[in-house]
C-alpha atoms as a PDB file:
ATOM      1  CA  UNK A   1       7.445  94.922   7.925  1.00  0.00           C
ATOM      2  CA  UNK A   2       8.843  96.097  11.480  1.00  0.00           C
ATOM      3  CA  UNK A   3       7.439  93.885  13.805  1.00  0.00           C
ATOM      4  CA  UNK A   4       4.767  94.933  16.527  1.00  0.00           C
ATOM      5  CA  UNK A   5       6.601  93.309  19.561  1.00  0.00           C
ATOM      6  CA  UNK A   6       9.786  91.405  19.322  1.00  0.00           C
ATOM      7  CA  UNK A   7      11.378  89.651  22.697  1.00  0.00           C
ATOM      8  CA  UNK A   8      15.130  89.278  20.988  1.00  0.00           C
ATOM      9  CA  UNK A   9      14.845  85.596  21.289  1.00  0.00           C
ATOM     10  CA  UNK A  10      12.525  84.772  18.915  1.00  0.00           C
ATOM     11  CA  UNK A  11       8.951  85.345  19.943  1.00  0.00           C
ATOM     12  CA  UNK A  12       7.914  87.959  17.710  1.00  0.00           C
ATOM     13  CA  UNK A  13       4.135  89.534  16.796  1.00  0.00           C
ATOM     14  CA  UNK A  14       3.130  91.544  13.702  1.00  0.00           C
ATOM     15  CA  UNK A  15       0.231  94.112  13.384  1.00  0.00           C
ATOM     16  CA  UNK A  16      -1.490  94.099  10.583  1.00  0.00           C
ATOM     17  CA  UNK A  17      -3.841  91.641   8.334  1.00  0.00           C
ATOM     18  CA  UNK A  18      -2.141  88.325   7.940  1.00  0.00           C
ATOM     19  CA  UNK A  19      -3.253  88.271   4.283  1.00  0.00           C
ATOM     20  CA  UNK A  20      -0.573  91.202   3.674  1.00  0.00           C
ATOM     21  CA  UNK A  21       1.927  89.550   6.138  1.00  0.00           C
ATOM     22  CA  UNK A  22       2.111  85.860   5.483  1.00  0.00           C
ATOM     23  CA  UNK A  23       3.898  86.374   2.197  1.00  0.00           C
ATOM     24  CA  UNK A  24       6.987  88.397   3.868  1.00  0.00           C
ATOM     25  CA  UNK A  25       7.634  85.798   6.079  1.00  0.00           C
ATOM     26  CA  UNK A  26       9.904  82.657   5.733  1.00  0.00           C
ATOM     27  CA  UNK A  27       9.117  78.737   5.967  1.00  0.00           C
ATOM     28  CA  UNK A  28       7.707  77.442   9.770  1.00  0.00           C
ATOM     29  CA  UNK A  29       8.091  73.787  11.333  1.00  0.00           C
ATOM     30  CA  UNK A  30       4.483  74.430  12.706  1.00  0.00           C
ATOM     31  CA  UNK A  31       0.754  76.446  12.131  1.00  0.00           C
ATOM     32  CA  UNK A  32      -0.661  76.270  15.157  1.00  0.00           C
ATOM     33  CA  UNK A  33      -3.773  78.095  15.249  1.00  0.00           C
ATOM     34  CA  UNK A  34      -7.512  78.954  16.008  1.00  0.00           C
ATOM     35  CA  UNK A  35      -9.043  81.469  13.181  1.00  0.00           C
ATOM     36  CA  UNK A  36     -12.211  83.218  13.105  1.00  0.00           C
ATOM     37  CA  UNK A  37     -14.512  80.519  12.699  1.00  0.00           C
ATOM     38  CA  UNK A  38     -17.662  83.037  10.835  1.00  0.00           C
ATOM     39  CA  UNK A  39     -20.037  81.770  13.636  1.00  0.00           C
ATOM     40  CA  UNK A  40     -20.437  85.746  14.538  1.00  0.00           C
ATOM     41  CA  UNK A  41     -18.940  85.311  18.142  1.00  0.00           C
ATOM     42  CA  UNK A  42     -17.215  88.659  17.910  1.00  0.00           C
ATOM     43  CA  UNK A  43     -20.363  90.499  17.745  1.00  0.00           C
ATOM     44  CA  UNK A  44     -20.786  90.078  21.918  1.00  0.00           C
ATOM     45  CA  UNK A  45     -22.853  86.645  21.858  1.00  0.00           C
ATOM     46  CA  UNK A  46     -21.037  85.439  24.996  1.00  0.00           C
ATOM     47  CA  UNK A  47     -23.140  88.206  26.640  1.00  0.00           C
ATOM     48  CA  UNK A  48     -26.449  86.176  26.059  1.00  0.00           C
ATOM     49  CA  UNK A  49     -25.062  82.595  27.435  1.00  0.00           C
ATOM     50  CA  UNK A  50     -26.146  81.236  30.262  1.00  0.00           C
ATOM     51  CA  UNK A  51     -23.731  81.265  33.790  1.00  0.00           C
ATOM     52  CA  UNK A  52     -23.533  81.409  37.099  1.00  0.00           C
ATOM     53  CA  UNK A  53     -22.266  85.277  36.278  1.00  0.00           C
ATOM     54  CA  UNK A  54     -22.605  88.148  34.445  1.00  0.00           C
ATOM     55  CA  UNK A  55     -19.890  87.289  31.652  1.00  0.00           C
ATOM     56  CA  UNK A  56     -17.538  89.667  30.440  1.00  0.00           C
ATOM     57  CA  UNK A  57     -18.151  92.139  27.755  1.00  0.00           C
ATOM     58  CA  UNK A  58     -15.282  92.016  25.009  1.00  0.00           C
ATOM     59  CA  UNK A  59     -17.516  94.393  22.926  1.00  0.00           C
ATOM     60  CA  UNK A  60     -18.558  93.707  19.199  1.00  0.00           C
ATOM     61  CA  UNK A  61     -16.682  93.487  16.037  1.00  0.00           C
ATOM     62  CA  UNK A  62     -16.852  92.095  12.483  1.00  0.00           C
ATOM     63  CA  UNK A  63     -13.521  89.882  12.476  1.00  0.00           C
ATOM     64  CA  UNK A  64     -15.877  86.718  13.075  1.00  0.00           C
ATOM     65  CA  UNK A  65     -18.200  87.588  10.362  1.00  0.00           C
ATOM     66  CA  UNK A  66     -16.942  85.074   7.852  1.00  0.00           C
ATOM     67  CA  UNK A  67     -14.556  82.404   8.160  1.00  0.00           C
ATOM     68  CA  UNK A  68     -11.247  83.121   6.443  1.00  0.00           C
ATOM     69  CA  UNK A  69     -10.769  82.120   2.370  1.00  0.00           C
ATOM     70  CA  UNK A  70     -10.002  78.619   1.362  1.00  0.00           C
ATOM     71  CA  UNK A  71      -6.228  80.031  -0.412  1.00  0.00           C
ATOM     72  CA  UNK A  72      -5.433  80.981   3.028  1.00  0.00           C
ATOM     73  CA  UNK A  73      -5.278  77.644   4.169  1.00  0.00           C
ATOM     74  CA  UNK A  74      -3.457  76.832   1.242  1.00  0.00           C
ATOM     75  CA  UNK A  75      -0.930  79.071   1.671  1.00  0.00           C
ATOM     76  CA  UNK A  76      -0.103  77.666   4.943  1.00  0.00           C
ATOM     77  CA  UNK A  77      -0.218  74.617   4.467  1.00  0.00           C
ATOM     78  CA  UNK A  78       2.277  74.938   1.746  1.00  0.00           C
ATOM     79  CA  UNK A  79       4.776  77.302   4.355  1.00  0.00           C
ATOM     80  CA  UNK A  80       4.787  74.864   6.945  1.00  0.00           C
ATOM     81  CA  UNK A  81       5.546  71.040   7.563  1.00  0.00           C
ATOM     82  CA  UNK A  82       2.509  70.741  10.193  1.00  0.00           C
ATOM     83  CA  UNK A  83      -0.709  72.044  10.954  1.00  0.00           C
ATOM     84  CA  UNK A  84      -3.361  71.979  13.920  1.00  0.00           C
ATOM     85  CA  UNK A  85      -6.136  74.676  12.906  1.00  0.00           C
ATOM     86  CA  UNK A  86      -8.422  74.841  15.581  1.00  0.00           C
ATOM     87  CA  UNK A  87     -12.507  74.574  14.331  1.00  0.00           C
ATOM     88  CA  UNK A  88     -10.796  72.697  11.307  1.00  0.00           C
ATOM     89  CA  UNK A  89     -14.603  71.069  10.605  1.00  0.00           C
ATOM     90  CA  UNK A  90     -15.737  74.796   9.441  1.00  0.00           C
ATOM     91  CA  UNK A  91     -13.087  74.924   7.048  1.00  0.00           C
ATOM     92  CA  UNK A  92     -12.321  73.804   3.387  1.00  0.00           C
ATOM     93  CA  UNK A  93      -9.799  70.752   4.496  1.00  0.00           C
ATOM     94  CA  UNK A  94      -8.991  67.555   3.291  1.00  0.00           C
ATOM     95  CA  UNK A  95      -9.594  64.595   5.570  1.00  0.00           C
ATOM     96  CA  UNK A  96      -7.145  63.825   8.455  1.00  0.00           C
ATOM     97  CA  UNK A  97      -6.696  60.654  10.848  1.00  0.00           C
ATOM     98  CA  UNK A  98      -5.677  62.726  13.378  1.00  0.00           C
ATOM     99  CA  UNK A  99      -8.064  65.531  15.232  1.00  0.00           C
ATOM    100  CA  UNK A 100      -7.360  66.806  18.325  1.00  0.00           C
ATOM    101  CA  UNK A 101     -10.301  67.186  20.841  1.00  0.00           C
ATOM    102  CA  UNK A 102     -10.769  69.268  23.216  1.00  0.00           C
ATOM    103  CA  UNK A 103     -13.634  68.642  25.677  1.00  0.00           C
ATOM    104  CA  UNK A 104     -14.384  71.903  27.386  1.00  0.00           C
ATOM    105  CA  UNK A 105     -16.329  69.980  30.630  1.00  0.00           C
ATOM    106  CA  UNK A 106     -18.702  72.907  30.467  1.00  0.00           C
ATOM    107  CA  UNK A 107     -22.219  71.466  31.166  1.00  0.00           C
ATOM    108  CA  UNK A 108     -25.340  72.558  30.455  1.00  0.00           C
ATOM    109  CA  UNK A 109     -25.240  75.375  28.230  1.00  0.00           C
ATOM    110  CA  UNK A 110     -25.754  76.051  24.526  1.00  0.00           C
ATOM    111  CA  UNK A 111     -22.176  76.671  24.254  1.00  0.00           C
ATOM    112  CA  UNK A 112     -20.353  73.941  22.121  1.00  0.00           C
ATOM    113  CA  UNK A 113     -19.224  70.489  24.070  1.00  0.00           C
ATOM    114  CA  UNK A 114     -15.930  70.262  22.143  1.00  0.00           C
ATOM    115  CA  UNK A 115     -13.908  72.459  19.707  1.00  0.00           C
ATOM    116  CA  UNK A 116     -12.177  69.856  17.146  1.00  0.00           C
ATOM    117  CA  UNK A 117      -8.707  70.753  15.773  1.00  0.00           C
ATOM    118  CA  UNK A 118      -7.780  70.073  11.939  1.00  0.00           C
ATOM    119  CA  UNK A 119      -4.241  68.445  11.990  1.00  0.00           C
ATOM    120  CA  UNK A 120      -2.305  66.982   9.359  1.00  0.00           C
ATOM    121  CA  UNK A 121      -0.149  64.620  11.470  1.00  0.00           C
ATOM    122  CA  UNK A 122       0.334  60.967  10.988  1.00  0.00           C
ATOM    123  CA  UNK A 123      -0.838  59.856  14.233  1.00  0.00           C
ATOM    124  CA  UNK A 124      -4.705  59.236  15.736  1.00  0.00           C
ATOM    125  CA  UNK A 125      -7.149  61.058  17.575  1.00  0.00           C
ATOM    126  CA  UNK A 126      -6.260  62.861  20.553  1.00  0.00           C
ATOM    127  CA  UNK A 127      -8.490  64.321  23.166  1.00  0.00           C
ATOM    128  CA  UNK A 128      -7.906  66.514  26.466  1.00  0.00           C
ATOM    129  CA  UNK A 129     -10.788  67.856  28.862  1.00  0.00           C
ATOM    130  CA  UNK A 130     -10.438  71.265  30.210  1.00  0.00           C
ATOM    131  CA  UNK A 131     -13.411  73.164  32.103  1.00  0.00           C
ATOM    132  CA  UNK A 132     -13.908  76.319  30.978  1.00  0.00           C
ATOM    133  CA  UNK A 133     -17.380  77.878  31.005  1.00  0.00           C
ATOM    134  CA  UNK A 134     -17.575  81.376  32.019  1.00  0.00           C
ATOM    135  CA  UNK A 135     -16.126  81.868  35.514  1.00  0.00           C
ATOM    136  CA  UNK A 136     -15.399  78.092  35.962  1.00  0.00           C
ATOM    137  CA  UNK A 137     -12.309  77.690  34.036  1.00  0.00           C
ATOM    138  CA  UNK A 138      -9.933  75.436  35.002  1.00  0.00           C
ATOM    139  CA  UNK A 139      -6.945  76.959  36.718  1.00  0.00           C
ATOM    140  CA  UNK A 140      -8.795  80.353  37.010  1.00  0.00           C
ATOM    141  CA  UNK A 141      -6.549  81.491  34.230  1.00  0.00           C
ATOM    142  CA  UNK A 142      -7.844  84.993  32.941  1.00  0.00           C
ATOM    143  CA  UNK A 143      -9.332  85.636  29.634  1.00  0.00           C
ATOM    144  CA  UNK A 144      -8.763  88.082  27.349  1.00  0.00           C
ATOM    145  CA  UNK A 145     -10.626  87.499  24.062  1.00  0.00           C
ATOM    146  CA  UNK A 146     -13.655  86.151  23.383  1.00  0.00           C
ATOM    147  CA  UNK A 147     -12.852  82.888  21.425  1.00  0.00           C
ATOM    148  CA  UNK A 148      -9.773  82.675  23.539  1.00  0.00           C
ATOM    149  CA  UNK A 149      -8.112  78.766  24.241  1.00  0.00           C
ATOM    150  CA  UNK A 150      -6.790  77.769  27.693  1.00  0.00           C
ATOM    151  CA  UNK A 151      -2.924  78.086  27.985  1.00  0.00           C
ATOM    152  CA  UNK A 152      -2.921  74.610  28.742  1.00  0.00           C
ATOM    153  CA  UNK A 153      -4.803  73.014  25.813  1.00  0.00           C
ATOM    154  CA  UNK A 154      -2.518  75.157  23.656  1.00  0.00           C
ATOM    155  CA  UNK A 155       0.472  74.034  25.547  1.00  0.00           C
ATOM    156  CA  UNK A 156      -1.064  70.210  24.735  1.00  0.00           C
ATOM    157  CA  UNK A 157      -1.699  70.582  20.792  1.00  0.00           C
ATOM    158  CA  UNK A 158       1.767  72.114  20.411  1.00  0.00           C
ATOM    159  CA  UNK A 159       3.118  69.066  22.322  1.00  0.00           C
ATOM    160  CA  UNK A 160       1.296  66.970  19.587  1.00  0.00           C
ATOM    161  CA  UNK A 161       3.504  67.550  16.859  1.00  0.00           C
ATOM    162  CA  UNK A 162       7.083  66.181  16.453  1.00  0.00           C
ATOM    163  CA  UNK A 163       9.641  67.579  18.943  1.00  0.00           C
ATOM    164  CA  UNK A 164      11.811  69.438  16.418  1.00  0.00           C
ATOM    165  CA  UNK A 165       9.073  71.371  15.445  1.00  0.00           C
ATOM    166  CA  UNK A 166      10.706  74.671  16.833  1.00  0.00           C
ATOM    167  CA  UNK A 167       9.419  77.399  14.477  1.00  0.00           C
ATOM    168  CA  UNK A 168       5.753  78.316  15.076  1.00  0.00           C
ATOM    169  CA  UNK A 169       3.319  80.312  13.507  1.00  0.00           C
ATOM    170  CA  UNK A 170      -0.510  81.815  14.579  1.00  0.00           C
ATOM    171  CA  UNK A 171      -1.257  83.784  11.813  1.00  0.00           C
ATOM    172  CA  UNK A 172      -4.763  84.574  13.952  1.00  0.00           C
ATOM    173  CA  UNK A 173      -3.411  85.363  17.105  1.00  0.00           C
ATOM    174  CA  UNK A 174      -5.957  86.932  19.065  1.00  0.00           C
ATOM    175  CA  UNK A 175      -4.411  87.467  23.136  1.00  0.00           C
ATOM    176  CA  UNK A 176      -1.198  85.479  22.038  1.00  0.00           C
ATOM    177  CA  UNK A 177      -1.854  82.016  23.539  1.00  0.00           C
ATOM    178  CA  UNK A 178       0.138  79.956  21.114  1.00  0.00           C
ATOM    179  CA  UNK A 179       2.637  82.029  21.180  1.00  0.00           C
ATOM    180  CA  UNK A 180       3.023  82.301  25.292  1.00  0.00           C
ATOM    181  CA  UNK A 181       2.904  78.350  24.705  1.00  0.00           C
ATOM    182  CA  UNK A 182       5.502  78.461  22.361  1.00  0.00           C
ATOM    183  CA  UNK A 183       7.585  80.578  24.581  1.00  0.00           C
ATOM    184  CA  UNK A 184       6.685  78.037  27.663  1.00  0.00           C
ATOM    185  CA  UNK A 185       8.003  75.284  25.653  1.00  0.00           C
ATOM    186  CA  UNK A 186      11.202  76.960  24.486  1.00  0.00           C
ATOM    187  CA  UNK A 187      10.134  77.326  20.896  1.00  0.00           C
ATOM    188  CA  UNK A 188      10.125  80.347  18.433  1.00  0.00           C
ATOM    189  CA  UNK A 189       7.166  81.512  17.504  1.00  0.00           C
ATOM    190  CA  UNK A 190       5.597  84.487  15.274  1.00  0.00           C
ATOM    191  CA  UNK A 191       2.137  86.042  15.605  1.00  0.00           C
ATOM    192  CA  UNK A 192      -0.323  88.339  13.224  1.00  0.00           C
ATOM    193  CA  UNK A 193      -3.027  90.057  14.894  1.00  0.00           C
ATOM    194  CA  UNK A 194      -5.268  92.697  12.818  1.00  0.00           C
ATOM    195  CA  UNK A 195      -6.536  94.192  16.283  1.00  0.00           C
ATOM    196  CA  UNK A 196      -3.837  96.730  18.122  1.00  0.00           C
ATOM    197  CA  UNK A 197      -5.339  96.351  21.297  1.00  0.00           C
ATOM    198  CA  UNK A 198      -5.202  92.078  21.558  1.00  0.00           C
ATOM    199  CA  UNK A 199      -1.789  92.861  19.853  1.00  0.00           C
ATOM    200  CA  UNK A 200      -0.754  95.093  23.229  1.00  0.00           C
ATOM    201  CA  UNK A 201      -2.562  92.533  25.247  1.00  0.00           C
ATOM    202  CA  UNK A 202      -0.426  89.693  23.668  1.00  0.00           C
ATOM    203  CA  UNK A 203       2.588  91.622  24.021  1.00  0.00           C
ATOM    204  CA  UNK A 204       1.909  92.123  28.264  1.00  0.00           C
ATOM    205  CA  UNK A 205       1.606  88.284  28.559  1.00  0.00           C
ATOM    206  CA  UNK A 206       4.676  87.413  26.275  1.00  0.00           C
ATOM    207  CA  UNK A 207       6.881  90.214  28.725  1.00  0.00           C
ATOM    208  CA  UNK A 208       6.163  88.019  31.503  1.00  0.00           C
ATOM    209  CA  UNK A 209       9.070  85.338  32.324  1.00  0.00           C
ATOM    210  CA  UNK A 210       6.318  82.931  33.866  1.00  0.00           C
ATOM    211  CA  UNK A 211       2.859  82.737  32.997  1.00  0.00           C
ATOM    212  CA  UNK A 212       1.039  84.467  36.229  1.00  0.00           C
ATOM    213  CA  UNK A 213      -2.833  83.663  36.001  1.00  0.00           C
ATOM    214  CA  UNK A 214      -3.771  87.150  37.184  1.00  0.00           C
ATOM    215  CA  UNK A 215      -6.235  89.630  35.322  1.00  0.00           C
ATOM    216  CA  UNK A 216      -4.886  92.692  33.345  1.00  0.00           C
ATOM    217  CA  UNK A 217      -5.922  96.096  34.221  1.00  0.00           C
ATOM    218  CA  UNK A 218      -6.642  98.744  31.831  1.00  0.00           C
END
């Protein structure tokens, strides 16, 4: 499969369902990743929360409608040495010592305090706080998606694993945060995203030498 977007040093996305993809592609040191958790927050629920502004509309869609098949984890669990699978407690996984917390500082809302990370590294609990609630995000780094993670609490679950961990893998890519992580880092890193348009927006952020925390225009 020709890849979507490839930088010629190793940060490379693919467009298309990772279901069909995963299979053509070789062994990773790391899955680092936050899938679709089936909570139905592509179908424009952020629009209903409570802030101190009107938030942004990123439309509705279906790819949230379910959470992805337990085989899938399987499979990539058995194509990498690691794993840190964001919303890992709505998922078919076996027990771990080590989750990864990330405390979102967000207040009063009905939005979630934490997100918990799955990981299957020998090591224990980890935790970083990071506002981000609507316009007060930490940073004022601009978002994208709707279930999108801060660069920075990316940037900290990669740093997690072991240090020769310098293959990684988002098979649900979304905006491309892992992967502009990865790239931050020094790391290689592959992305699939099923939606062209978070694809292109992936792409724009990966082109960029240093991360610029400056909104996209259409």
């Amino acid at each position: 499969m020709k890849p979507y977007y490839d930088d010629g040093k190793g940060i490379v996305i693919y467009h298309g369902d990772c279901r069909e993809v995963l299979p053509t592609l070789p062994q990773v040191d790391l899955v680092l990743t936050d899938p679709p958790y089936g909570i139905g927050e592509a179908k424009g629920k952020n629009k209903s929360r409570s802030n101190l502004a009107v938030a942004k509309d990123y439309g509705s869609h279906a790819w949230d409608d379910a959470p992805p098949s337990g085989w899938l984890f399987g499979l990539l669990r058995e194509m990498s040495r690691f794993q840190i699978i964001f919303g890992g407690n709505y998922f078919p996984l076996p027990p771990s010592s080590c989750w990864l917390v990330w405390d979102k500082v967000n207040g009063d809302n009905d939005f979630a305090d934490c997100e918990l990370a799955w990981t299957n590294l020998s090591k224990a609990v980890r935790k970083i706080e990071w506002r981000w609630n609507g316009m007060l995000r930490e940073g004022n780094e601009p978002r994208f998606h709707p279930t999108q993670k801060p660069l920075a609490v990316m940037k900290w679950a990669l740093l997690q694993a072991p240090d020769d961990c310098l293959n990684i893998l988002d098979p649900f890519m979304g905006s491309g945060t892992t992967l502009r992580a990865a790239k931050d880092a020094g790391r290689k890193a592959t992305g699939i995203e099923q939606d062209e348009g978070f694809c292109e927006t992936a792409a724009k952020r990966l082109s960029q030498e240093t991360f610029e925390f400056t909104e996209a225009t259409a």
